[in-house]
Each structure stands twice: as structure tokens, then as C-alpha cells.
C-alpha atoms as a PDB file:
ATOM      1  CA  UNK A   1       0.000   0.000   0.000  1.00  0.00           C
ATOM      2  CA  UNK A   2       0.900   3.437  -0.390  1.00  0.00           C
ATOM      3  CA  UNK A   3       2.601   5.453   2.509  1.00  0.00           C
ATOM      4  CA  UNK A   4       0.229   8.527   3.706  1.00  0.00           C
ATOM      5  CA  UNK A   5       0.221  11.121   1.385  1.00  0.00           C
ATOM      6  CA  UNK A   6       0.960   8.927  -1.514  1.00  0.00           C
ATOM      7  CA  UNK A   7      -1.805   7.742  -4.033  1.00  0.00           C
ATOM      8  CA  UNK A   8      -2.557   3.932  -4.009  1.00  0.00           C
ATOM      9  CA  UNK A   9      -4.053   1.815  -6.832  1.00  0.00           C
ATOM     10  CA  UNK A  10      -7.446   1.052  -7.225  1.00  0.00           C
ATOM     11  CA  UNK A  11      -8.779  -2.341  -8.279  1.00  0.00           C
ATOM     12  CA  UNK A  12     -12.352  -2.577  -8.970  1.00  0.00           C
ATOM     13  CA  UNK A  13     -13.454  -5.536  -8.148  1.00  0.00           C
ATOM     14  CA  UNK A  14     -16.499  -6.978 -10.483  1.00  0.00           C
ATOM     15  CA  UNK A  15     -18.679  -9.463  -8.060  1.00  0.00           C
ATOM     16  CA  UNK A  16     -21.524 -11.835  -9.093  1.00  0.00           C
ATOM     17  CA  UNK A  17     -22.524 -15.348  -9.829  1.00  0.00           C
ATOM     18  CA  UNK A  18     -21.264 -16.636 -13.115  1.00  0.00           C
ATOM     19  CA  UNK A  19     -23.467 -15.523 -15.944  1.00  0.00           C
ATOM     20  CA  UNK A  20     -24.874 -12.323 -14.222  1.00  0.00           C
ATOM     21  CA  UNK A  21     -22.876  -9.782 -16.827  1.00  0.00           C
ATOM     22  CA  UNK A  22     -19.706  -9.362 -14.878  1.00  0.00           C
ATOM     23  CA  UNK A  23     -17.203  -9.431 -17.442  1.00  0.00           C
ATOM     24  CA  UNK A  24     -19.391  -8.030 -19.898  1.00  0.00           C
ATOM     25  CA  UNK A  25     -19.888  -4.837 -17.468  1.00  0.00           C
ATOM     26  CA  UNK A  26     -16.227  -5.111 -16.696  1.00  0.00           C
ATOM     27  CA  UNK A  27     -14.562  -4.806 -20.164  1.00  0.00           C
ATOM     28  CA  UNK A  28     -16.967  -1.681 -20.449  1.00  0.00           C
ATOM     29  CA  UNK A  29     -16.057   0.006 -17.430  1.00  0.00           C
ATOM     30  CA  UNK A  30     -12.410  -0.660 -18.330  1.00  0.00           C
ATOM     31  CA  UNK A  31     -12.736   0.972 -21.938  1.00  0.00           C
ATOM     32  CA  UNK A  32     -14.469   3.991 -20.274  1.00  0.00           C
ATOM     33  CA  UNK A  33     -12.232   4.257 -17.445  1.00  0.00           C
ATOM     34  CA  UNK A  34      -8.747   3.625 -19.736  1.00  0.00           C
ATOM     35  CA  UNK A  35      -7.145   1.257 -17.653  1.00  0.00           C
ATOM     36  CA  UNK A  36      -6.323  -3.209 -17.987  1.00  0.00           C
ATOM     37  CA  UNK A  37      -9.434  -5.430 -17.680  1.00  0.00           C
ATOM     38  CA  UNK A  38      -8.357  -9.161 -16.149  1.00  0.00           C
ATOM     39  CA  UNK A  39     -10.234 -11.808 -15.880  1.00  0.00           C
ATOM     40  CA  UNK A  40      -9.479 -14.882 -14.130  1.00  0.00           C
ATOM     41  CA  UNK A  41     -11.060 -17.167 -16.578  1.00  0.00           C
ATOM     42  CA  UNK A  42      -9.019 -15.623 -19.083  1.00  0.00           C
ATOM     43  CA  UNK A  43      -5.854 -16.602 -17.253  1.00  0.00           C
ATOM     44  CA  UNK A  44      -7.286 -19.418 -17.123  1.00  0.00           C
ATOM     45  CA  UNK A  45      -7.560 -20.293 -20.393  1.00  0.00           C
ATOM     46  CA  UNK A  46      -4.138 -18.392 -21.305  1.00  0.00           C
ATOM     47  CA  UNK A  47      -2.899 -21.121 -19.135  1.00  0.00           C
ATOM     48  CA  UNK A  48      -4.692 -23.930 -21.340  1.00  0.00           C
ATOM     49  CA  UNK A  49      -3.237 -22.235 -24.507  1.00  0.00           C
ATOM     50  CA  UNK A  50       0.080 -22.806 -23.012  1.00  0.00           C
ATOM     51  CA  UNK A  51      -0.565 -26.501 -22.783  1.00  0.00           C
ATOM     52  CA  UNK A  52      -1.822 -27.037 -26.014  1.00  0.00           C
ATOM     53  CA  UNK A  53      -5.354 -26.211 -26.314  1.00  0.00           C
ATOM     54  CA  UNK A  54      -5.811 -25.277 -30.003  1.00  0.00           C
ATOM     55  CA  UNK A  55      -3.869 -28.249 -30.952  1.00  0.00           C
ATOM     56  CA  UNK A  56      -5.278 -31.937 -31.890  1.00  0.00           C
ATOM     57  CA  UNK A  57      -3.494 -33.466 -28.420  1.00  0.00           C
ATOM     58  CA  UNK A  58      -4.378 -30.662 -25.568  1.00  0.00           C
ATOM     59  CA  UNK A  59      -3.102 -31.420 -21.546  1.00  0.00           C
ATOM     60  CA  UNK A  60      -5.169 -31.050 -19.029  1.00  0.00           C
ATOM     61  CA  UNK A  61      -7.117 -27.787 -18.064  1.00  0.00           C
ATOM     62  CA  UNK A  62      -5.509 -26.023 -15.387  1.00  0.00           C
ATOM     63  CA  UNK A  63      -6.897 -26.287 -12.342  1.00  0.00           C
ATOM     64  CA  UNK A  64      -9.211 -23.940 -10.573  1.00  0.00           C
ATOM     65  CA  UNK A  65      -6.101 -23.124  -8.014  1.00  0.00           C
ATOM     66  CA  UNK A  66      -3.789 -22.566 -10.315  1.00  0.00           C
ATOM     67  CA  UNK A  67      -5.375 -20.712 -12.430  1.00  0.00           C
ATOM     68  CA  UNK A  68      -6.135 -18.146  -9.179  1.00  0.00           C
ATOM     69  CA  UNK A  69      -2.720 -17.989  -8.052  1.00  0.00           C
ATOM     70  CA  UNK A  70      -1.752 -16.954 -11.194  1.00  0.00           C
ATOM     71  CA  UNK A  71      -4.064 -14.378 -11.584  1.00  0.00           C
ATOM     72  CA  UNK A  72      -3.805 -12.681  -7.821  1.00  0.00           C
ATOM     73  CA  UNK A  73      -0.275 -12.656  -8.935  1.00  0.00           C
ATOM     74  CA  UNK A  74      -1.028 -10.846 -11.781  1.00  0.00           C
ATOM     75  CA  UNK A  75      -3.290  -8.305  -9.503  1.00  0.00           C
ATOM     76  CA  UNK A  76      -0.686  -8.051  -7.274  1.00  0.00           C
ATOM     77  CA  UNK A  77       1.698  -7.136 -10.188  1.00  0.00           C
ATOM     78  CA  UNK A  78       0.029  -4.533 -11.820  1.00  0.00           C
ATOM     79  CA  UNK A  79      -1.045  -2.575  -8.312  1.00  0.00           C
ATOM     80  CA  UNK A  80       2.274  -3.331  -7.427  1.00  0.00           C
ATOM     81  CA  UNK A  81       3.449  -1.287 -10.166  1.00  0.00           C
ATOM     82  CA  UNK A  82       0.660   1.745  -9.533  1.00  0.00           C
ATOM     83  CA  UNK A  83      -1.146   0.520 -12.092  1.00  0.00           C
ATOM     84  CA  UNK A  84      -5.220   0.664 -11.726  1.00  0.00           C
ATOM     85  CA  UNK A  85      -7.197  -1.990 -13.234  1.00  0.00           C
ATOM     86  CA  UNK A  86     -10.968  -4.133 -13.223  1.00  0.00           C
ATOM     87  CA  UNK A  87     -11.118  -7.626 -12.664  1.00  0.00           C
ATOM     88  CA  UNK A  88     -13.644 -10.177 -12.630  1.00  0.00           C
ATOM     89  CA  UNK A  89     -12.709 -12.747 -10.095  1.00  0.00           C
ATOM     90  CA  UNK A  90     -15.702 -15.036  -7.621  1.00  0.00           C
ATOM     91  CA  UNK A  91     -14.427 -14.431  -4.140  1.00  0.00           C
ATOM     92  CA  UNK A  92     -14.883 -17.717  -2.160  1.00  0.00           C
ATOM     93  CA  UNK A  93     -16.397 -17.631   0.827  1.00  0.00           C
ATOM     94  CA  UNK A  94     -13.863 -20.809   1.357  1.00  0.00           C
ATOM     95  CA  UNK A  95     -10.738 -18.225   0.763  1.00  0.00           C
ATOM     96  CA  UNK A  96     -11.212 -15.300   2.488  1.00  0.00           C
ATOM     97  CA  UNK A  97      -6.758 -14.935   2.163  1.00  0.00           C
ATOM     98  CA  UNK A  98      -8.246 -14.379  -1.985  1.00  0.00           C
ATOM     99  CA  UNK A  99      -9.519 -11.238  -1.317  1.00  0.00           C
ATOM    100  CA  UNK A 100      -7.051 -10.250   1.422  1.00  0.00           C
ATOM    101  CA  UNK A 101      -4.452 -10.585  -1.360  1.00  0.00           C
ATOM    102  CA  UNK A 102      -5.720  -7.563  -3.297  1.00  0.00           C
ATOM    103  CA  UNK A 103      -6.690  -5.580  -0.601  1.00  0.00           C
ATOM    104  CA  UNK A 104      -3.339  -5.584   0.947  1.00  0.00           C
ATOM    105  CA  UNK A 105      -1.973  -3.645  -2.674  1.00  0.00           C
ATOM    106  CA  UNK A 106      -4.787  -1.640  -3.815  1.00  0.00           C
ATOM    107  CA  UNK A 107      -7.629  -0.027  -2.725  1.00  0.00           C
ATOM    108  CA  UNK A 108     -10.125  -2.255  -3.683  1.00  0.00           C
ATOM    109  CA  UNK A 109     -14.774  -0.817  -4.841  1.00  0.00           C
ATOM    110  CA  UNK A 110     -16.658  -3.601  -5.547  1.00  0.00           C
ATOM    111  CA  UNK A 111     -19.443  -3.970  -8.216  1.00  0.00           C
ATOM    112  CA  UNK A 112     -22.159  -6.383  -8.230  1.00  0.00           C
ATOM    113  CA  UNK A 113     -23.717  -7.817 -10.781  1.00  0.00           C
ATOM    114  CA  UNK A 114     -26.902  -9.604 -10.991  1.00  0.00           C
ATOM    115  CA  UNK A 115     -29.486 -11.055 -13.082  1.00  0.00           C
ATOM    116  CA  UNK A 116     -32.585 -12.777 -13.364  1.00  0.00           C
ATOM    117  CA  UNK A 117     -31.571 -15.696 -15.878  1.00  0.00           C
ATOM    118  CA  UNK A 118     -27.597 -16.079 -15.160  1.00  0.00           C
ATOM    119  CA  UNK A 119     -27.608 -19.232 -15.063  1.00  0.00           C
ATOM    120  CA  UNK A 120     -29.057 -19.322 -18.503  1.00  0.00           C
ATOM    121  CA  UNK A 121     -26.526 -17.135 -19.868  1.00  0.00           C
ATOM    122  CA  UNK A 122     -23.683 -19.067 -18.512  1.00  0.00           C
ATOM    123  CA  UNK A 123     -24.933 -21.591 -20.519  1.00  0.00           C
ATOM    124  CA  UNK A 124     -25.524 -20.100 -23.533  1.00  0.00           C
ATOM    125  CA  UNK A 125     -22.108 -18.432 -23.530  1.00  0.00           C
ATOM    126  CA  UNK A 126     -20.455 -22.166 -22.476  1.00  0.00           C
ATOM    127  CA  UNK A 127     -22.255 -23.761 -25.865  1.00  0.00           C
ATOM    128  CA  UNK A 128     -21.060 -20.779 -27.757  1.00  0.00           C
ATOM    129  CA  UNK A 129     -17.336 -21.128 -27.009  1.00  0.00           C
ATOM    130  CA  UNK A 130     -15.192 -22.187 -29.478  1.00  0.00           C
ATOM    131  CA  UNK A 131     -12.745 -23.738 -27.023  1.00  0.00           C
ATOM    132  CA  UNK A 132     -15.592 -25.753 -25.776  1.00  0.00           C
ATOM    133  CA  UNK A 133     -16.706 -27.007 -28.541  1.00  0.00           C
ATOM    134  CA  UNK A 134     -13.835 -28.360 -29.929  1.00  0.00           C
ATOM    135  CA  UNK A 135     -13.356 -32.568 -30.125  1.00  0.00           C
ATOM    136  CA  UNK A 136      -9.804 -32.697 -28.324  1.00  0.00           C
ATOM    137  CA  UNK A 137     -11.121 -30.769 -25.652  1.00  0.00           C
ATOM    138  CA  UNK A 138     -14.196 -32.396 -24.819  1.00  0.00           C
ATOM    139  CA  UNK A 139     -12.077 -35.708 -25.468  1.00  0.00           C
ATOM    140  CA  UNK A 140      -9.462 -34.688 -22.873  1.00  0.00           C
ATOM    141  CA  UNK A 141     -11.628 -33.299 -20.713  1.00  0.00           C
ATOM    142  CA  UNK A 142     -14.030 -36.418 -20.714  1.00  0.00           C
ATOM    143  CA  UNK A 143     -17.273 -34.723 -21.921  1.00  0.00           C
ATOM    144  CA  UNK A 144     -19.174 -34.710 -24.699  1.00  0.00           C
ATOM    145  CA  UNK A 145     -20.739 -31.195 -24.799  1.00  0.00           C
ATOM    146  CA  UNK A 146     -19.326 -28.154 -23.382  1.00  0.00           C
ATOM    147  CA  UNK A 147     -20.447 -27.789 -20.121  1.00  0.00           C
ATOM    148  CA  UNK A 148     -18.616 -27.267 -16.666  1.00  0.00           C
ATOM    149  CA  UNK A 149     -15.093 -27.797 -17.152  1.00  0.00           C
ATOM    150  CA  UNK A 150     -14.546 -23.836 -17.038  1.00  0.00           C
ATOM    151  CA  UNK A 151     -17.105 -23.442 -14.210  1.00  0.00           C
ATOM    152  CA  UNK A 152     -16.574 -21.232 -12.361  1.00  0.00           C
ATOM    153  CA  UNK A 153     -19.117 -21.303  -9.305  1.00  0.00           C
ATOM    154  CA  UNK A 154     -17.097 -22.576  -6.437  1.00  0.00           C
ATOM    155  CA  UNK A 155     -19.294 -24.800  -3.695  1.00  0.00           C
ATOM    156  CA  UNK A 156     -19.504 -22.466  -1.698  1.00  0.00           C
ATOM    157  CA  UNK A 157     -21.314 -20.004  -3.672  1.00  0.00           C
ATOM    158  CA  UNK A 158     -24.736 -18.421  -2.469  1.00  0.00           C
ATOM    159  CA  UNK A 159     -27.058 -16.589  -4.816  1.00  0.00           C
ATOM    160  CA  UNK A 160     -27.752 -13.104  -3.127  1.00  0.00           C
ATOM    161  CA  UNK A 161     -31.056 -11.888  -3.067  1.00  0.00           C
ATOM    162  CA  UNK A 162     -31.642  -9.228  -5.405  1.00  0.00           C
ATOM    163  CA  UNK A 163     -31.573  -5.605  -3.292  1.00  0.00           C
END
């Protein structure tokens, strides 16, 4: 954190079940506010690229853990370096030391999101992937439609009532 006087970074932090708009209102509020959208299912999946994804013999999809490490690394990183930024990350109630991560470099406003039919979009936007749909993937990841290996929604998750 900054020492008094000095200006810290601010992360705003996008909140919501998956499906209720959050990256979509994210990227947005990036553009308008000029500064580095980051999504942890986009690490994510930079992480899959980096194992093969695209090709006809992908590994394994990184795992949930990893894939969050790597991107409150990333969080760290850029407040680290003064830089402001949006993300779109689920805090789990299971990992409070998540959040605690981000707070500790930035000053952190959160934004919920919420929608009547997110579940619904989730998976509309899951059949639509390209990634998804692809037969090495499914093969590897032992499904035959594209549907929950990118989930998301930890077990711990509780829909909020609508305020």
C-alpha cells in the first residue's frame, strides 16, 4: 500500500454469480475508465493455450487453483506497479486470504452484478465457445458437450437476493 500522502491503486473488483454480466460490465467500465481489464477465466484459459489447447493433443485444463494464483499474482503485479485496473474474479467464501491478497496492494470498490436468468446465460455463452466445442477438448476433458469444465461457481457459492 501506499505510505500517507501517496496515491494507491485502485482495483475494482467486479462481483456476481457466473453468468450475471460481470465481465461483460467489466470490459466496459475498463474501456471507459482507460485502464487493464483481467479476468481470471481468461488466465485461465491463457494457461490452457500454453498446454496445447488449439492443438489436436491438448493437456489437461488447469486447475481452478492454479489458475487463481496466477491471476492474484497478476493483480498483485500490476497494483504493485501503480497501475489501476478491473477484474472479474468469484471471491470464495472458502478463501477469504483471496480477497485479502488484493486488498493488501490496492484499494479495492466492488461492483455487483446480478441477473434474473444467469444461469441461462452461462450456458448459452459455455455452448457458444469455441474452445468448448472443440473434439480434443471435450475428449481430454471427458465430456461430450461443453459444459462445466470452465465453471466457475465454487461450492460455496450463495445466490444473493436481489436488493
Amino acid at each position: 500500500m501506499a505510505a500517507p500522502g501517496e496515491r494507491s491503486p485502485t482495483v475494482v473488483l467486479m462481483l456476481g454469480e457466473p453468468g450475471s454480466g460481470k465481465t461483460e460490465l467489466g470490459t466496459r467500465l475498463a474501456r471507459t475508465l482507460r485502464v487493464p481489464f483481467l479476468a481470471r477465466d481468461d488466465v485461465r484459459t491463457g494457461l490452457y493455450f500454453t498446454t496445447g489447447a488449439w492443438t489436436e493433443d491438448p493437456g489437461p485444463p488447469p486447475p481452478r487453483d492454479e489458475a487463481t494464483a496466477t491471476f492474484l499474482t497478476l493483480v498483485e503485479a500490476l497494483a504493485g506497479l501503480g497501475v489501476s485496473c478491473v477484474v472479474e474474479y468469484v471471491i470464495r467464501d472458502d478463501r477469504p486470504e483471496d480477497l485479502e491478497r488484493i486488498t493488501r496492494v490496492a484499494h479495492c470498490v466492488g461492483v455487483r452484478t446480478w441477473c434474473d436468468d444467469a444461469p441461462a446465460r452461462q450456458a448459452t455463452r459455455e455452448r457458444a465457445d469455441p474452445l468448448l466445442r472443440r473434439p480434443p477438448v471435450l475428449r481430454r476433458s471427458g465430456m461430450r458437450g461443453s459444459t462445466s469444465m470452465w465453471r466457475s461457481r465454487p461450492p460455496t457459492w450463495r445466490r444473493s437476493p436481489r436488493r
